[in-house]
C-alpha atoms as a PDB file:
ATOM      1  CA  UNK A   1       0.000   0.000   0.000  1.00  0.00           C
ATOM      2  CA  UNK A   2       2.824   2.382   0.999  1.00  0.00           C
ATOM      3  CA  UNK A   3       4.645   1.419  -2.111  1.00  0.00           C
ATOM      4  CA  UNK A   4       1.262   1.956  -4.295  1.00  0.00           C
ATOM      5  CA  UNK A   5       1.248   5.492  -2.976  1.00  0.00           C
ATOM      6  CA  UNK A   6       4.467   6.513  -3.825  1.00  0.00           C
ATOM      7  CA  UNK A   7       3.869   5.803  -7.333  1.00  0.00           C
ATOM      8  CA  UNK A   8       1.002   7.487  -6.995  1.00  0.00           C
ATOM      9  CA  UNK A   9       3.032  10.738  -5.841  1.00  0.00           C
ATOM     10  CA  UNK A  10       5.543  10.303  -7.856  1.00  0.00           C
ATOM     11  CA  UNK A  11       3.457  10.379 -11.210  1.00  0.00           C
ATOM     12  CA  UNK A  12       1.262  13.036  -9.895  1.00  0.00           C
ATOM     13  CA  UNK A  13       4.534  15.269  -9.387  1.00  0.00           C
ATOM     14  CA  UNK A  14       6.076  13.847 -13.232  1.00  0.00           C
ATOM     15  CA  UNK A  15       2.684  15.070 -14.876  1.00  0.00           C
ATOM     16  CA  UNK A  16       2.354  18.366 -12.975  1.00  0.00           C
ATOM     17  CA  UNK A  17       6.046  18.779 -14.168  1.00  0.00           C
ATOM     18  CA  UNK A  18       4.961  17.946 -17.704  1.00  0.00           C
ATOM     19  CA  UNK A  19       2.401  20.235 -17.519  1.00  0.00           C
ATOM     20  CA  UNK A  20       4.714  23.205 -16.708  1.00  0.00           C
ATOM     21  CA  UNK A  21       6.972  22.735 -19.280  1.00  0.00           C
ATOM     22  CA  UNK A  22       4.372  22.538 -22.027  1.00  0.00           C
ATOM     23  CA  UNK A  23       2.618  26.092 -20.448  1.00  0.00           C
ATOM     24  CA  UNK A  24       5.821  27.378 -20.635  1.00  0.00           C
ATOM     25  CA  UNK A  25       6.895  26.633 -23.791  1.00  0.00           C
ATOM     26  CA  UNK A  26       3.255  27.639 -25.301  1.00  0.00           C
ATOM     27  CA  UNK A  27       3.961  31.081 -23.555  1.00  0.00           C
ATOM     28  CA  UNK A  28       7.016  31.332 -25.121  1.00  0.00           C
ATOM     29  CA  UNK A  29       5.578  31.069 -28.609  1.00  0.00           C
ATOM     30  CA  UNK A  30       2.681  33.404 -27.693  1.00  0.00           C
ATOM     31  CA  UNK A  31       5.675  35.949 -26.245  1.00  0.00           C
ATOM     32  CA  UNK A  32       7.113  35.571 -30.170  1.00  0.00           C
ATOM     33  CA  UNK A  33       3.745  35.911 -32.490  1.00  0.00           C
ATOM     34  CA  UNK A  34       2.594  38.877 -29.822  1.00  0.00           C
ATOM     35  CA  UNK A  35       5.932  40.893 -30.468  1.00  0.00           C
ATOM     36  CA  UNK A  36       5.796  39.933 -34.294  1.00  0.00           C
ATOM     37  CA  UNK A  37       2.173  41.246 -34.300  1.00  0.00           C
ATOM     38  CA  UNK A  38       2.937  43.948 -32.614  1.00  0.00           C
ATOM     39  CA  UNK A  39       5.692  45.177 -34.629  1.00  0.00           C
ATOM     40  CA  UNK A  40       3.465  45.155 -37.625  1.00  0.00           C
ATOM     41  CA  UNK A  41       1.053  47.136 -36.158  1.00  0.00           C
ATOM     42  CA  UNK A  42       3.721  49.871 -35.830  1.00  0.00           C
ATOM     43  CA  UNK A  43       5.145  49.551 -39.332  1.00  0.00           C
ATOM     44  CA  UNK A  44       1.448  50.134 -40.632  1.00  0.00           C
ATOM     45  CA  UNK A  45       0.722  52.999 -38.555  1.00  0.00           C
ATOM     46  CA  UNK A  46       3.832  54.356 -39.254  1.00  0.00           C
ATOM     47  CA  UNK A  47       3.091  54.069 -42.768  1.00  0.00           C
ATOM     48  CA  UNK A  48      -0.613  55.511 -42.552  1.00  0.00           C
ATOM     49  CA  UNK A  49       1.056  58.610 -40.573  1.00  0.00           C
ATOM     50  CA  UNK A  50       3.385  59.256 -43.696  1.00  0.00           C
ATOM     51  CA  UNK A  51       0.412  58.940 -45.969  1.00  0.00           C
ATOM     52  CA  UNK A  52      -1.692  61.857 -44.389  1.00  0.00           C
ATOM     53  CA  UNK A  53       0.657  63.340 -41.640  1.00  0.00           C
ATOM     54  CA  UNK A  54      -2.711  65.953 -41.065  1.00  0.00           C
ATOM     55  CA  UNK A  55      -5.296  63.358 -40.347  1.00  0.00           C
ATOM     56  CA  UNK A  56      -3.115  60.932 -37.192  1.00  0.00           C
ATOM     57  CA  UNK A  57      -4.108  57.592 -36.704  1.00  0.00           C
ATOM     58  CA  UNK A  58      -3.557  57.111 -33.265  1.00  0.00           C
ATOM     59  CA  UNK A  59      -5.332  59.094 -31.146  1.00  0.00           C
ATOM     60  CA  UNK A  60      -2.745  58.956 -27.537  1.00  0.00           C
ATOM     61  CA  UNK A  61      -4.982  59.238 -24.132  1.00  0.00           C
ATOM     62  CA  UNK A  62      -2.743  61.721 -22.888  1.00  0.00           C
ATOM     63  CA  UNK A  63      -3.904  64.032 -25.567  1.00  0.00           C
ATOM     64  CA  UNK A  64      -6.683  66.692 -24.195  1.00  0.00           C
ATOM     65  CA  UNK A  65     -10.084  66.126 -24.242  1.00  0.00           C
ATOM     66  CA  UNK A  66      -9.651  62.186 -24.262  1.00  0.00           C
ATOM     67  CA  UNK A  67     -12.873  61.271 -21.520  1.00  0.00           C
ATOM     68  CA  UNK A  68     -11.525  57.863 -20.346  1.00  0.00           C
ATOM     69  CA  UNK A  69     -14.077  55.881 -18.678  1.00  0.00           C
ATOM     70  CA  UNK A  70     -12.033  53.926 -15.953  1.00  0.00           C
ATOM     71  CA  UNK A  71     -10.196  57.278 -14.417  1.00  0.00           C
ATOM     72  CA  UNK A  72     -13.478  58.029 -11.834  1.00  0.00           C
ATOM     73  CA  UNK A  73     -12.678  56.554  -8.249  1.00  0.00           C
ATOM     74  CA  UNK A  74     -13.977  52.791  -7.807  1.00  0.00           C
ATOM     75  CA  UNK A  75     -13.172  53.023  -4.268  1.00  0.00           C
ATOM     76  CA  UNK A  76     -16.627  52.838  -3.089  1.00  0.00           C
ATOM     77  CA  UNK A  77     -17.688  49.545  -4.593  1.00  0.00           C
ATOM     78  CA  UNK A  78     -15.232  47.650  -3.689  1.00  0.00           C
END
């Protein structure tokens, strides 16, 4: 019985382990495609902004008169 439960333990810990690895490794290639993604996001803006430099394409939130719906205090419902 003892012996039965220390196989038990021991695959448990060999799976969990396996498990890791492959989350790891799937975060790894998400890390890649993400950057990749969003470097070509920045060549086409950057491309859009030399097309019409009057009319931008990105509108930044630090700009004035950007109303940004999560800056009002949330301390009272939580």
């Amino acid at each position: 019985m003892y012996r039965a439960l220390l196989i038990i333990i021991g695959l448990v810990f060999v799976l969990t382990l396996a498990f890791a690895f492959l989350i790891w490794y799937q975060l790894g290639k998400f890390a890649d495609r993400a950057l990749a993604a969003k470097k070509r996001q920045e060549e086409y803006v950057a491309e859009l902004t030399a097309r019409d430099p009057d009319h931008p394409v990105v509108v930044l939130r630090t700009d004035a008169g950007w109303d940004d719906i999560d800056d009002e205090d949330r301390s009272g419902w939580i």
